[in-house]
Protein backbone atom coordinates (compact mmCIF):
# COMPACT_ATOMS: atom_id res chain seq x y z
CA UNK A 1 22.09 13.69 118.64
CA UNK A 2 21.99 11.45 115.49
CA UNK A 3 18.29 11.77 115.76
CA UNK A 4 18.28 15.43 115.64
CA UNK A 5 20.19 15.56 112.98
CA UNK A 6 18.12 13.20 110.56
CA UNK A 7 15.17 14.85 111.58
CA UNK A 8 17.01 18.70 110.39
CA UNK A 9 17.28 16.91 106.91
CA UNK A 10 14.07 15.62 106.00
CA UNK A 11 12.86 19.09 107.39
CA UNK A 12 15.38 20.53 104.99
CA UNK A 13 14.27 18.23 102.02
CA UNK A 14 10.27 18.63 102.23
CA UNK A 15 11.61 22.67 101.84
CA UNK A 16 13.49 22.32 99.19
CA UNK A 17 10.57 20.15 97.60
CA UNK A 18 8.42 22.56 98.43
CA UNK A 19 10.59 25.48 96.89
CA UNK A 20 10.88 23.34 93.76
CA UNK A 21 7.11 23.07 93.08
CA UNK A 22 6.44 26.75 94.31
CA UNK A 23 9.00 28.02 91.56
CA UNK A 24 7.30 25.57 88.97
CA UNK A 25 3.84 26.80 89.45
CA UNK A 26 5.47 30.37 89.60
CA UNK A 27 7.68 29.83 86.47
CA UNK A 28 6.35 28.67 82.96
CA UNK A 29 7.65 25.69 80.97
CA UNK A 30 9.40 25.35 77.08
CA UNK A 31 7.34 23.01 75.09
CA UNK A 32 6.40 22.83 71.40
CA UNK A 33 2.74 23.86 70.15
CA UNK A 34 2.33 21.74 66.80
CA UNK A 35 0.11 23.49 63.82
CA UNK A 36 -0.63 22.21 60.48
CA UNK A 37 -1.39 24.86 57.79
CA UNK A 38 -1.70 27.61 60.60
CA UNK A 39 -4.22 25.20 62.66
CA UNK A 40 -3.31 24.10 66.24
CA UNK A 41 -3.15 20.68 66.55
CA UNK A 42 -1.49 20.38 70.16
CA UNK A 43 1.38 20.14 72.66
CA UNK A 44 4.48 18.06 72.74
CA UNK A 45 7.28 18.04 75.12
CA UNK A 46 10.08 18.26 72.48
CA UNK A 47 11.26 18.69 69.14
CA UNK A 48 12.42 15.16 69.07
CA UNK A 49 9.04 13.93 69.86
CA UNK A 50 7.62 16.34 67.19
CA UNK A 51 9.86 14.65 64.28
CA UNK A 52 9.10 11.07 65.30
CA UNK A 53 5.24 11.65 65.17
CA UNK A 54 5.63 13.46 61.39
CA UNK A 55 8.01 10.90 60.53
CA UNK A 56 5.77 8.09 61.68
CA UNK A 57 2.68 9.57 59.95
CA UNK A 58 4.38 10.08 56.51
CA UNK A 59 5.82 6.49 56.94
CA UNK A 60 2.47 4.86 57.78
CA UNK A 61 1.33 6.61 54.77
CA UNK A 62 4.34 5.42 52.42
CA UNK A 63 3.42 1.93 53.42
CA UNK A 64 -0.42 2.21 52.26
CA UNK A 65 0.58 3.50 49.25
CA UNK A 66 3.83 2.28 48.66
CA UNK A 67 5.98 4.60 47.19
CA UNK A 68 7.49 7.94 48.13
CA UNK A 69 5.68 10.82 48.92
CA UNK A 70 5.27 14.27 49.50
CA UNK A 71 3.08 15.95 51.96
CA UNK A 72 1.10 18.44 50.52
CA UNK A 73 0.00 20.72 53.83
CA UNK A 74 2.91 22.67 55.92
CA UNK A 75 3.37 21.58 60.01
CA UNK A 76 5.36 23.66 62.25
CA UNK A 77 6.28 23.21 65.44
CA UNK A 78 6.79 26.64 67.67
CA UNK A 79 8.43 27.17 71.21
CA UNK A 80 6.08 28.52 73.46
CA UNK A 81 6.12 29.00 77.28
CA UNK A 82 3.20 27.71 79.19
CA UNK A 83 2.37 27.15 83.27
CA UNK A 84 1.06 23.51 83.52
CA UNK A 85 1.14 22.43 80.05
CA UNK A 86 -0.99 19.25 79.16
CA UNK A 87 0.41 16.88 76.55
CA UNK A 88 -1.56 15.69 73.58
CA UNK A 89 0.78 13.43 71.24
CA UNK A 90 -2.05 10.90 70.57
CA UNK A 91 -4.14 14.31 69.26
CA UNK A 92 -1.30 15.68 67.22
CA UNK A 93 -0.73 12.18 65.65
CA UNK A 94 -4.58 12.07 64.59
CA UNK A 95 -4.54 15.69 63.02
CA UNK A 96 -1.90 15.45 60.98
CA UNK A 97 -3.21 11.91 59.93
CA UNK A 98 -6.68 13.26 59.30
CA UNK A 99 -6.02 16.45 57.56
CA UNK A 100 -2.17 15.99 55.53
CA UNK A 101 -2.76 14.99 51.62
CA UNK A 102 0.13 13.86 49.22
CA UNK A 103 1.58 13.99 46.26
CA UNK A 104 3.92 11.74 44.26
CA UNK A 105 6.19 11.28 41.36
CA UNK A 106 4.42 9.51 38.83
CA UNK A 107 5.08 8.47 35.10
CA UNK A 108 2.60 8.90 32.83
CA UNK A 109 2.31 6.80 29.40
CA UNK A 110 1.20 9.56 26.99
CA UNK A 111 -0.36 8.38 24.09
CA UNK A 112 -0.93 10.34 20.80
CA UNK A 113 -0.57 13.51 23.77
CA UNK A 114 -3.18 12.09 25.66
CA UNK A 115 -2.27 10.29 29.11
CA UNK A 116 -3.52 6.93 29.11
CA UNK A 117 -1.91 5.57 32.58
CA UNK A 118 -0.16 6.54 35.36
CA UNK A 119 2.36 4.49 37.12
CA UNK A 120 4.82 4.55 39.64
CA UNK A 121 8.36 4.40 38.23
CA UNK A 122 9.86 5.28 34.49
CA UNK A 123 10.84 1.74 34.18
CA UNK A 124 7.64 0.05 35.19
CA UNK A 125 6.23 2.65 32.18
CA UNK A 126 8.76 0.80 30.26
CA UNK A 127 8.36 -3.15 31.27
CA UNK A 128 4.45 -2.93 30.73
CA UNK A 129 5.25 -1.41 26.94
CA UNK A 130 7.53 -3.83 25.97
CA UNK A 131 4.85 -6.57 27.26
CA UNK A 132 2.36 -4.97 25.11
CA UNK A 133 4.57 -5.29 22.22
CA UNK A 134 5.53 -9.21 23.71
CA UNK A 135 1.81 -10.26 23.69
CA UNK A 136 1.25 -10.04 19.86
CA UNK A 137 4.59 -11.78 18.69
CA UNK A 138 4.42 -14.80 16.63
CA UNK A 139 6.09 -17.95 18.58
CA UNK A 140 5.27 -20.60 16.15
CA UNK A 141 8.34 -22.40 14.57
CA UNK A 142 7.28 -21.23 10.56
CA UNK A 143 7.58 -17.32 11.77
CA UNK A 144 10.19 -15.11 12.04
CA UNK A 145 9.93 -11.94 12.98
CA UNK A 146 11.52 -8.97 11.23
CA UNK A 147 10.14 -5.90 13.54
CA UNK A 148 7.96 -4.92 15.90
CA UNK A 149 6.83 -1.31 16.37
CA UNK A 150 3.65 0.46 18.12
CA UNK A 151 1.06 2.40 15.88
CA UNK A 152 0.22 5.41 18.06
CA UNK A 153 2.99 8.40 19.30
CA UNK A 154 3.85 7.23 22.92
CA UNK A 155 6.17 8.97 25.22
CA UNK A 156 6.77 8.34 28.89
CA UNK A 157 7.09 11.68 31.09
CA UNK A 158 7.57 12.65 34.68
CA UNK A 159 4.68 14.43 36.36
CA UNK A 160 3.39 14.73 40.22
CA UNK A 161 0.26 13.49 41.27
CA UNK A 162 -1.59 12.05 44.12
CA UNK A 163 -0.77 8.35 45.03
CA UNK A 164 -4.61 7.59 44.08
CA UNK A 165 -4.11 7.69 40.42
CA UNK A 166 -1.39 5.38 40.46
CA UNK A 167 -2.30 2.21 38.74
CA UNK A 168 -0.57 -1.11 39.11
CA UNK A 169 1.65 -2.64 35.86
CA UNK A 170 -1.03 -5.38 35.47
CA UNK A 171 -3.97 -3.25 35.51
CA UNK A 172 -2.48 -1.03 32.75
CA UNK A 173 -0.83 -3.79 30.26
CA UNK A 174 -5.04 -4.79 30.43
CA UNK A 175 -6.14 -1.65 29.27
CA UNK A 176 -3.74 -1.74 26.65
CA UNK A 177 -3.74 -4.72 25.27
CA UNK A 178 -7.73 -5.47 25.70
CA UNK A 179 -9.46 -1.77 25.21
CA UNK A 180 -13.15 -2.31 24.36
CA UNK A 181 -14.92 -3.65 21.31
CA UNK A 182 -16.92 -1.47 19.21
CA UNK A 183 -20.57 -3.21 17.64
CA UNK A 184 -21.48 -1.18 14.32
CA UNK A 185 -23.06 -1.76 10.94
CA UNK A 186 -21.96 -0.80 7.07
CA UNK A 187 -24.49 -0.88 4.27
CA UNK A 188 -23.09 -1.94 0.56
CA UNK A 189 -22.28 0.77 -1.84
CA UNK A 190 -22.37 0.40 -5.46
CA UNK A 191 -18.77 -0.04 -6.27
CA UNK A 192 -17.73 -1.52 -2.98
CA UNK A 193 -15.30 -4.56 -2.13
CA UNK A 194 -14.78 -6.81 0.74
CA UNK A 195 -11.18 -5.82 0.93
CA UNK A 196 -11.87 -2.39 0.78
CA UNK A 197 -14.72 -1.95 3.10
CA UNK A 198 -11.64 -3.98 5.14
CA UNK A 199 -9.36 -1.73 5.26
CA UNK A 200 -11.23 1.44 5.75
CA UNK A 201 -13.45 0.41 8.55
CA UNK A 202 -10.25 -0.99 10.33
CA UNK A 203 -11.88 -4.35 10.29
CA UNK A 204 -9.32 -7.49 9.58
CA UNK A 205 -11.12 -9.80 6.49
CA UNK A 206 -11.42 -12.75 8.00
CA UNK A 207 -13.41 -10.98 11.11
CA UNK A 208 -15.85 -9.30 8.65
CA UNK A 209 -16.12 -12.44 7.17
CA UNK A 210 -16.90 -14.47 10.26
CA UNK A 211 -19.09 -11.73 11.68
CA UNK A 212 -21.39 -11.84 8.35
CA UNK A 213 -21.15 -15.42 7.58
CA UNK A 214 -19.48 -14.92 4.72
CA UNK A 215 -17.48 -18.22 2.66
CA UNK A 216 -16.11 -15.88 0.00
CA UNK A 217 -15.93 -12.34 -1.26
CA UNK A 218 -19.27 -11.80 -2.87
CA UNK A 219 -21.02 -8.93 -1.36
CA UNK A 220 -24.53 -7.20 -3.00
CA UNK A 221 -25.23 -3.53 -3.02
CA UNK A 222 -27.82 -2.73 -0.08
CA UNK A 223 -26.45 -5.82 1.85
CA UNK A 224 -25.26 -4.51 5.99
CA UNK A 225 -22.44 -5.62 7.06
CA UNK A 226 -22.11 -6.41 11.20
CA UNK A 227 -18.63 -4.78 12.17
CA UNK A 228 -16.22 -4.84 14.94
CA UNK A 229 -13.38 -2.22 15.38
CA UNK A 230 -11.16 -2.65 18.14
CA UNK A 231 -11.50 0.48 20.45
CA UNK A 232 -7.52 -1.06 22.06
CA UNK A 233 -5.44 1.74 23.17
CA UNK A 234 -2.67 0.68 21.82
CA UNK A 235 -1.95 -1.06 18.26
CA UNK A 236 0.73 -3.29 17.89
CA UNK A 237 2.45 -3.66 14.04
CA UNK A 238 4.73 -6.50 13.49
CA UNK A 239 6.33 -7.83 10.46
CA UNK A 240 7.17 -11.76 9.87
CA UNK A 241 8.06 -13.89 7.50
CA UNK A 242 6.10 -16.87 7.52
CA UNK A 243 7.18 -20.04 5.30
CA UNK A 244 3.96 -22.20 4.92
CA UNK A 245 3.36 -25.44 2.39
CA UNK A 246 0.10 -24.99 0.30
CA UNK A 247 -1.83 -27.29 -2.06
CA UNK A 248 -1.48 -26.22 -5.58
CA UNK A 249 -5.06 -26.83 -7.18
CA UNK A 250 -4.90 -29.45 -10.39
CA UNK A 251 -6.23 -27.52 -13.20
CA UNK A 252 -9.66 -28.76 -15.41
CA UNK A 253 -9.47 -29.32 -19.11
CA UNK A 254 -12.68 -30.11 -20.67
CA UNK A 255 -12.66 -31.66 -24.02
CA UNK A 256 -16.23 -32.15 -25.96
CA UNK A 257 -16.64 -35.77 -25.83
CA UNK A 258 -17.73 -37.21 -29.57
CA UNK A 259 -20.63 -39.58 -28.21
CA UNK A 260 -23.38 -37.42 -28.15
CA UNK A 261 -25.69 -38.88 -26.24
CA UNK A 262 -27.57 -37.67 -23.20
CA UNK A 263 -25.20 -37.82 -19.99
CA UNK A 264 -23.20 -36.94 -17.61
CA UNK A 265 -19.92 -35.35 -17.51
CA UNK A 266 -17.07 -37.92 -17.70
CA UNK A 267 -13.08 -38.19 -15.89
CA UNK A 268 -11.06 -39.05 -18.39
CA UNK A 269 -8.02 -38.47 -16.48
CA UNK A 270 -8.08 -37.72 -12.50
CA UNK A 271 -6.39 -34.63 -11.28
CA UNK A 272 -3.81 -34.64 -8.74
CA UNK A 273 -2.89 -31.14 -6.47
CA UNK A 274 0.85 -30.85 -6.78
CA UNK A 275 2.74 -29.03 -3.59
CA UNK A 276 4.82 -25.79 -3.14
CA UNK A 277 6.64 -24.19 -0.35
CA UNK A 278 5.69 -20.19 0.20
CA UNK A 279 7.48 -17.81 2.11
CA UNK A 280 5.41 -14.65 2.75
CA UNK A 281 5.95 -11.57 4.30
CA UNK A 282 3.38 -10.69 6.73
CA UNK A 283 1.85 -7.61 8.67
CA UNK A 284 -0.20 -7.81 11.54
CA UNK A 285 -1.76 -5.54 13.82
CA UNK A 286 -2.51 -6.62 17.45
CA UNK A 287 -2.21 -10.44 16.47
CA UNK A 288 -4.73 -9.93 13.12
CA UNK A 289 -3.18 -9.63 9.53
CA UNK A 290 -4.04 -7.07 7.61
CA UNK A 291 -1.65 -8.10 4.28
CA UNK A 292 0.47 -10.17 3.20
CA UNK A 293 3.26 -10.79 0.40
CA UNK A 294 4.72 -13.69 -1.36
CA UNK A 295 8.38 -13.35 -1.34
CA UNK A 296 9.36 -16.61 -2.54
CA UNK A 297 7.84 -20.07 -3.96
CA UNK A 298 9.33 -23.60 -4.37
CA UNK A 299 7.20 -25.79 -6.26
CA UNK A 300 8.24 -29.68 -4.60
CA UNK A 301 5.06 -31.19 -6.57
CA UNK A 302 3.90 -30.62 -9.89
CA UNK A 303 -0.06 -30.99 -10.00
CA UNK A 304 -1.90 -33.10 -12.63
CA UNK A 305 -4.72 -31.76 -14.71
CA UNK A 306 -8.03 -33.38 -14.92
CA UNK A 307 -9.41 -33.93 -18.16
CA UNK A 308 -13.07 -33.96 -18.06
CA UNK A 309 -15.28 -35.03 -21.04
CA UNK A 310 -18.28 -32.88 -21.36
CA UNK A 311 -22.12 -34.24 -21.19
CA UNK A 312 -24.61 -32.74 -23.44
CA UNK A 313 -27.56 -32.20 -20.20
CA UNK A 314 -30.24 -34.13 -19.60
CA UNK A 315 -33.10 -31.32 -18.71
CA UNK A 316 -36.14 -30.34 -19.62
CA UNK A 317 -35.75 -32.26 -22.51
CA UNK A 318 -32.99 -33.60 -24.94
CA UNK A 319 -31.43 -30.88 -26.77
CA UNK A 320 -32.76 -30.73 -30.56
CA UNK A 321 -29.72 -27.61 -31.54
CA UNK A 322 -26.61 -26.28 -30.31
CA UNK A 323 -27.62 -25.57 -26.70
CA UNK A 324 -27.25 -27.75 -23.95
CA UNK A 325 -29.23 -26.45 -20.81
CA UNK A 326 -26.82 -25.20 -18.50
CA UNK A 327 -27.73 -26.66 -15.10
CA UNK A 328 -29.31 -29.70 -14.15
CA UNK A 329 -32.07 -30.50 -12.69
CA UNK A 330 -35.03 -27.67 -11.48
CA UNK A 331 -38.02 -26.17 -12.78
CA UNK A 332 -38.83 -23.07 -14.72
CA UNK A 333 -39.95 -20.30 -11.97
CA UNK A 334 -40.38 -17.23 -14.57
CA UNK A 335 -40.87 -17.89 -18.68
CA UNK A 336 -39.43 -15.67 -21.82
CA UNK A 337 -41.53 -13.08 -22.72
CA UNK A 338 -43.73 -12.76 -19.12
CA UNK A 339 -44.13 -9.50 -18.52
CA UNK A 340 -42.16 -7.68 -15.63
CA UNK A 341 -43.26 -4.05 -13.78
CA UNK A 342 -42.54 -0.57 -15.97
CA UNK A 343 -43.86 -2.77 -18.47
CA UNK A 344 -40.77 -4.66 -19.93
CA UNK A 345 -40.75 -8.01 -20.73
CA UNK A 346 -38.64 -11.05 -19.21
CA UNK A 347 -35.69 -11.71 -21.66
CA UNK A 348 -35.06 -15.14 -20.46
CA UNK A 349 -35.97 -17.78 -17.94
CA UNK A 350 -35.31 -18.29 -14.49
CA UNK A 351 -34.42 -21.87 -13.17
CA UNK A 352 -34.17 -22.21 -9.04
CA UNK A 353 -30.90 -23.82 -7.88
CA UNK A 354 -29.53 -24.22 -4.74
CA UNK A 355 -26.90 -21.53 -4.21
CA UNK A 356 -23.41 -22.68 -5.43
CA UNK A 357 -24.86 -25.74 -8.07
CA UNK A 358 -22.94 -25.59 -11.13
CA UNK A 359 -23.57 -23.36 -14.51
CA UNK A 360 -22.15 -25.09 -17.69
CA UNK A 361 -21.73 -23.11 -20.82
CA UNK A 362 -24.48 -23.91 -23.02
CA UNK A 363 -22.55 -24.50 -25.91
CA UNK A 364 -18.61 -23.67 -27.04
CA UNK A 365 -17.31 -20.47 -27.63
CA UNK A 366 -16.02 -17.24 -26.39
CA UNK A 367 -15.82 -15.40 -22.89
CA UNK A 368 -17.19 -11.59 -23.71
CA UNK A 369 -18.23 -10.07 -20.50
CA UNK A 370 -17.14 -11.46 -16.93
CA UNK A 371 -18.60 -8.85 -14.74
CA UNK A 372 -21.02 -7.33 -12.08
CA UNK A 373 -24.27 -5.32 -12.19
CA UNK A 374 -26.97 -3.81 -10.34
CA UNK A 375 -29.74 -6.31 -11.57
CA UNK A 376 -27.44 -9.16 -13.02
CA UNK A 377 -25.50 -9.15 -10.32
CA UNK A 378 -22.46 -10.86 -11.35
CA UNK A 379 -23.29 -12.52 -15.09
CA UNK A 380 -21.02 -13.88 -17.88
CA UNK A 381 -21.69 -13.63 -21.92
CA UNK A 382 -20.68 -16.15 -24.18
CA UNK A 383 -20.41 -15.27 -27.64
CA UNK A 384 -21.02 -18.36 -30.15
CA UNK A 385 -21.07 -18.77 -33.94
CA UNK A 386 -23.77 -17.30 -35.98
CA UNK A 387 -24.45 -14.59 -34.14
CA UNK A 388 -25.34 -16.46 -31.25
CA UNK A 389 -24.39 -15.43 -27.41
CA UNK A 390 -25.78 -16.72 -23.67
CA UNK A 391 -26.22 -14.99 -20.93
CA UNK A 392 -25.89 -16.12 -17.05
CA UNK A 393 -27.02 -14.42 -14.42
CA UNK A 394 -27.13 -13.80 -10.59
CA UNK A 395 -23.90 -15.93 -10.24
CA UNK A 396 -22.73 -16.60 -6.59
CA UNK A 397 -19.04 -17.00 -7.89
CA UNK A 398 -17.09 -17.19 -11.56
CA UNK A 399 -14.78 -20.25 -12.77
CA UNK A 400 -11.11 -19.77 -13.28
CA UNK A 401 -11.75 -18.36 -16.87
CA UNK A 402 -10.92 -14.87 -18.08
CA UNK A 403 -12.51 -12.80 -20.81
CA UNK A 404 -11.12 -13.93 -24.02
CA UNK A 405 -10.80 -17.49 -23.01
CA UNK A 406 -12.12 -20.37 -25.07
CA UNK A 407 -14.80 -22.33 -23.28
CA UNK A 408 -16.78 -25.76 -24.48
CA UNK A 409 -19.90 -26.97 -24.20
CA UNK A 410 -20.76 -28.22 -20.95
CA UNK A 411 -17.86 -26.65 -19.14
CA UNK A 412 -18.75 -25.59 -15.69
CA UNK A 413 -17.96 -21.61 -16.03
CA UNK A 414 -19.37 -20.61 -12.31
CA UNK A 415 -22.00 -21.46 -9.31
CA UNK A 416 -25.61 -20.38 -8.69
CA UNK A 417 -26.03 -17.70 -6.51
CA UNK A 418 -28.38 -14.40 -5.27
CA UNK A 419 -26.04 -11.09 -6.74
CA UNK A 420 -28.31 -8.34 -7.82
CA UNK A 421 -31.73 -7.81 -8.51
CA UNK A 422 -32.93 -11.35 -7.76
CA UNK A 423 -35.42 -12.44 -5.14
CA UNK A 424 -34.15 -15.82 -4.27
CA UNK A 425 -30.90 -18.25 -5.67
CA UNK A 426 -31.63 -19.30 -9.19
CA UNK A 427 -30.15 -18.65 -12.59
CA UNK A 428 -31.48 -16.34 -15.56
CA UNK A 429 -30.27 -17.63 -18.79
CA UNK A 430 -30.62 -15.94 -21.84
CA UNK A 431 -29.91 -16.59 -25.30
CA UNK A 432 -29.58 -14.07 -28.35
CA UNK A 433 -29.34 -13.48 -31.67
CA UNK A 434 -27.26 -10.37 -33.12
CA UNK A 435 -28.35 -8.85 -29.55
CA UNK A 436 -31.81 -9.55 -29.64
CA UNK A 437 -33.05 -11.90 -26.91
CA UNK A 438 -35.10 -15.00 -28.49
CA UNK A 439 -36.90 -17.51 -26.17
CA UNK A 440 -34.08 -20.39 -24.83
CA UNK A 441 -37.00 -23.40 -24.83
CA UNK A 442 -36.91 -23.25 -28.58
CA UNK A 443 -33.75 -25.34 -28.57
CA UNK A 444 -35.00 -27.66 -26.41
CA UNK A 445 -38.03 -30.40 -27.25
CA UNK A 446 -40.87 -30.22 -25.04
């Protein structure tokens, strides 16, 4: 009996098993087709399993780029009926991957209305500013800083882009603070300074000076000039006060010495610098100054001036009037009177010097002219008694003296040089009478 009836119920269970599959092939199933922007991607089972593979794909994506995004393209997911559906999760996974874009919030630096850099948060924008502004302040203990401001118009905005153009905090202070250097060239114009060719080609003085091999300020007309502008994105301004202790240069008094015979210059007192503490205020812009301001002065040592007795010169010959030649050593390169092209004549001599040996006045008297020309290049008059006055030419530099000032014989009044129409570092001397030029070797024996 018992085995009659077990064998009823697995009779009755491979029917209803049977019945089961009959109605599934017969009846069709809910699943969800998955599209993205109207293309068919694939079947799922569920809506759950839908919103964990869009969820995963956008997170996957979050993490490569690292920040919060947006996906461009639209998916759906749509209920459809189907007889023996067939499952594709690993294909709806790779669709979306392959075809979704994105797009992020991003702030943008925005200099003078132009963006310079993207980034990926308003207060990264911020840090790698205040950085750039950080990088060009003064530590040292003598500075102080007053303020500290940027050049250009710069705003930080929201916009939305794609996670490529984001750029990491480092890569951007870079940009700012490096930018690219600019290699150009400036030829001398008559009229032209060092401090003004300076500040309008944006070039600090002390770089034009290095890049030119310059000591001083003495440019000629026709002379290039190597440049370097900063091409930097950003320009930095800051304002200090800098307190400094300088040397404060003895001054020379020359006295004509009463022994007249041939030689050297002689110390009759040594000079001492004296000392003085300077506070200056000082601009800057990215790290290089551009001017500066004494604001206060202390002196805390007061220099000693060096009395120096005047030789007469000892070359080409000993002096037989009032001139004493004024350099020594050298040779005669170009006579009085030789004639010169357009059919002029020389009106004095040339003497080769090394560039920066010492001019003395030829003999006491008056400072007329302290200035520049196109063929003296820079030149001093002297005017003496009897209607006598010297000329010095093609100068590399002028003494402390001023026009009007007293000068005596043998006082150095500046340095050799190569301004103006010259051909090589020497000195023309002239000497005339009542404005007409007479030959200098007449005061001199032979």
């Amino acid at each position: 009996m018992a085995k009659k009836i077990l064998c009823t119920g697995a009779i009755v269970l491979v029917a209803a098993f049977f019945c089961v599959a009959a109605c599934t092939l017969i009846t069709p199933q809910w699943v969800y087709q998955v599209s993205i922007q109207g293309e068919t991607l694939g079947l799922v089972e569920d809506l759950d399993e839908y919103i964990t593979i869009v969820e995963g794909v956008q997170a996957r994506a979050e993490a490569q780029w690292q920040c919060d995004l947006i996906m461009n393209e639209q998916t759906a997911a749509a209920r459809v009926r189907m007889w023996s559906p067939r499952f594709s999760s690993p294909a709806v996974t790779a669709g979306i991957e392959d075809t979704a874009t994105y797009k992020t919030k991003g702030w943008a630096i925005v200099i003078n209305g132009e963006i310079a850099a993207i980034v990926d948060t308003e207060q990264t924008a911020r840090d790698v500013l205040e950085e750039v502004k950080a990088h060009y302040i003064n530590e040292k203990k003598n500075c102080s800083l007053l303020s500290v401001c940027l050049r250009e118009d710069v705003s930080i905005k929201s916009i939305a882009v794609t996670p490529e153009v984001l750029k990491e905090k480092e890569e951007v202070f870079s940009m700012l603070v490096c930018g690219q250097a600019e290699n150009k060239t400036y030829v001398v114009k008559r009229g032209d300074t060092l401090s003004g060719i300076s500040r309008s080609q944006n070039v600090p003085l002390s770089a034009l000076r290095e890049a030119n091999g310059l000591k001083g300020d003495i440019i000629q007309v026709g002379q290039v000039l190597n440049l370097q502008s900063s091409k930097a994105l950003l320009h930095v301004e800051t304002v200090e006060e800098v307190t400094v202790t300088e040397t404060i240069p003895y001054a020379v008094k020359y006295k004509v010495n009463p022994d007249s015979s041939v030689r050297p210059d002689t110390v009759a007192v040594a000079g001492i610098n004296g000392l003085r503490t300077v506070t200056y205020k000082v601009v800057r812009v990215n790290g290089q100054e551009i001017r500066r301001q004494r604001i206060k002065s202390t002196v805390t040592k007061e220099p000693q001036t060096k009395v120096v007795l005047t030789g007469i010169g000892y070359w080409p010959a000993r002096p037989k009037g009032m001139f004493r030649f004024p350099v020594n050593g050298g040779r005669i390169s170009s006579y009085f009177g030789v004639p010169r092209p357009g059919g002029r004549r020389h009106t004095g001599i040339d003497v080769p010097r090394p560039r920066g040996t010492p001019v003395y006045a030829a003999a006491s008297g008056t400072v007329t002219t302290k200035s520049r020309s196109s063929s003296y290049g820079l030149y001093i008059i002297i005017q003496h008694s009897n209607g006598y006055s010297t000329r010095y030419a093609h100068l590399s530099s002028f003494a402390d003296i001023r026009v009007g000032s007293t000068v005596v014989r043998g006082q150095i009044i500046g340095r050799v040089g190569n301004t103006g129409n010259s051909t090589g570092s020497h000195l023309h001397w002239e000497v005339r009478r009542y404005g007409e030029p007479v030959n200098p070797l007449n005061f001199f024996g032979n």
